[in-house]
Protein backbone atom coordinates (compact mmCIF):
# COMPACT_ATOMS: atom_id res chain seq x y z
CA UNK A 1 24.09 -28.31 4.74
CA UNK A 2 20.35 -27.56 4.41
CA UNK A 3 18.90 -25.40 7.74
CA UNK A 4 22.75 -24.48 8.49
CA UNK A 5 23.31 -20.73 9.12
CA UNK A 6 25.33 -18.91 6.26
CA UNK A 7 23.93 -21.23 3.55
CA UNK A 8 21.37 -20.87 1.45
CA UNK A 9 19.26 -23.82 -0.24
CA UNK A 10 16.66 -24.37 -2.96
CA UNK A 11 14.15 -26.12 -0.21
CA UNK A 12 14.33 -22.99 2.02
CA UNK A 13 13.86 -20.99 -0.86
CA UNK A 14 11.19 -22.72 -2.29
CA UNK A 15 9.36 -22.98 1.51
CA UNK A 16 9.43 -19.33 1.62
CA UNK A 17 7.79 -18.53 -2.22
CA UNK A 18 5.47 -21.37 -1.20
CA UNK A 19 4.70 -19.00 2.41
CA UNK A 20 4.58 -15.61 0.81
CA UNK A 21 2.16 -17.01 -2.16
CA UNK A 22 -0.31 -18.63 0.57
CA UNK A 23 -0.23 -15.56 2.54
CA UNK A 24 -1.19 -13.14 -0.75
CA UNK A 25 -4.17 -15.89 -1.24
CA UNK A 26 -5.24 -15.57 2.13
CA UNK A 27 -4.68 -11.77 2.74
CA UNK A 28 -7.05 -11.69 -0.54
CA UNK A 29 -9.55 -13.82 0.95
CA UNK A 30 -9.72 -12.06 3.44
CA UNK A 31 -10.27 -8.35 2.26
CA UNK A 32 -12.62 -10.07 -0.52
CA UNK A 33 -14.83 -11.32 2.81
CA UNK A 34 -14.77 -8.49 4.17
CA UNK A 35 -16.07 -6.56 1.28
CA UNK A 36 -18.97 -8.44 0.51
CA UNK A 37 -19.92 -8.19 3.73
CA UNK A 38 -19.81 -5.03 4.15
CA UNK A 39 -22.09 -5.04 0.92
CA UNK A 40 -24.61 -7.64 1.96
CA UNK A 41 -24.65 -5.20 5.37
CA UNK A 42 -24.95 -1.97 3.44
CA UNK A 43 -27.72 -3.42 1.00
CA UNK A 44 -29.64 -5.19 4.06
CA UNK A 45 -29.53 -2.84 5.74
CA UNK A 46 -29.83 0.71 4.28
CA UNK A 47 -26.63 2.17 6.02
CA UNK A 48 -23.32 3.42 5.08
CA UNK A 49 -20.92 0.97 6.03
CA UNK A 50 -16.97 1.91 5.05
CA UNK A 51 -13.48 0.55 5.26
CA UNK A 52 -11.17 3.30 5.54
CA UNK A 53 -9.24 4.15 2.53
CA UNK A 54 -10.70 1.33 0.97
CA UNK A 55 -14.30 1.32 0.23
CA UNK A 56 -17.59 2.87 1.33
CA UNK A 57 -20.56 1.24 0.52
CA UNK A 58 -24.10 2.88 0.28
CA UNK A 59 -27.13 1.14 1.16
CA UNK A 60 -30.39 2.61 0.56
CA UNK A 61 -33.73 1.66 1.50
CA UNK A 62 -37.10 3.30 1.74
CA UNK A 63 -40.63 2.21 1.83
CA UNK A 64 -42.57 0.74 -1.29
CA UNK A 65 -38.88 0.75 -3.19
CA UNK A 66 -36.24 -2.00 -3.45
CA UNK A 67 -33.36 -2.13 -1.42
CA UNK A 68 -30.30 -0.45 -3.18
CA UNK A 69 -26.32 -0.17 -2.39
CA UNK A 70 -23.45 1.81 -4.68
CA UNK A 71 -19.85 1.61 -3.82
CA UNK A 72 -16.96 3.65 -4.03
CA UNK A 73 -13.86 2.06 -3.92
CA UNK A 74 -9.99 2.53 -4.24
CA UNK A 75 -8.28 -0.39 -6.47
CA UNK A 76 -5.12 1.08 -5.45
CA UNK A 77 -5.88 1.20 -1.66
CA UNK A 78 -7.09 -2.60 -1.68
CA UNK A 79 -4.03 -3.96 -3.48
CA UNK A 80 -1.41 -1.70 -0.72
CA UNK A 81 -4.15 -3.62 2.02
CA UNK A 82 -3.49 -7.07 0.61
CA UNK A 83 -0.02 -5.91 0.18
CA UNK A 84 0.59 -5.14 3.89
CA UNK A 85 -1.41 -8.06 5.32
CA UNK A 86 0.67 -10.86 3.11
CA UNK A 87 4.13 -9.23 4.61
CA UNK A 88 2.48 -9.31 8.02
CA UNK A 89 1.35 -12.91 7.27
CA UNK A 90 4.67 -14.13 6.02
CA UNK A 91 6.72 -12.39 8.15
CA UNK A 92 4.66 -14.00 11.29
CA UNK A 93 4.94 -17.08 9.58
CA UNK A 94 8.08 -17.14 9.29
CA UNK A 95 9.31 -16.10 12.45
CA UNK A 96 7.22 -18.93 14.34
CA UNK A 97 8.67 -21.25 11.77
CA UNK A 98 12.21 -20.53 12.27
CA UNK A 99 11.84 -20.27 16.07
CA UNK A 100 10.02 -23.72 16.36
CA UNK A 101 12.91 -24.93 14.12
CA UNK A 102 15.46 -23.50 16.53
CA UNK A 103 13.77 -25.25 19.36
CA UNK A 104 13.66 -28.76 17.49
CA UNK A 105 17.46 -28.22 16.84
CA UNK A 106 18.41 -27.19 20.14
CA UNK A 107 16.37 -30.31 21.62
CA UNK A 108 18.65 -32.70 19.83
């Protein structure tokens, strides 16, 4: 009785674990992008640019010298960030998967 409400089954099980591990590798991608671009901006450019709670990035540049950047970052505040977007992820991810299911079901 696989997809039946009440029971529980190793492929659902399995789908999920496969959804939530996708969702941490893409929630990482994505705040890794996000901080080297914010570098590449910083250094580039010679601002400030910061995520908040995350990361602020220096860039300095004046005339005659090379361009510079230093960082300040939170370990701790970028894993609860990757944290929160893979239980967003999933959690979206799951919901549209369960209602398209419902909709294939009720179809039949």
């Amino acid at each position: 009785m696989i997809g039946k409400p009440g029971y529980s089954s190793v492929t659902t099980r399995a789908g999920v674990a496969l959804i939530v591990i996708h969702s941490f590798l893409i929630s990482t991608g994505l705040v890794l992008i996000a901080a080297l671009l914010s570098a590449a901006a910083a250094f580039a450019g010679g601002v400030t640019v910061t995520i908040p709670l995350v990361a602020t990035f220096h860039g300095l540049s004046e005339i005659g010298d090379s361009p510079a950047m230093t960082m300040t970052a939170s370990w701790g505040a970028a894993v609860v960030l990757v944290v929160a977007l893979t239980v967003a992820l999933s959690l979206v991810i799951i919901s549209i998967s369960s209602h398209l299911r419902g909709s294939h079901s009720s179809d039949s």
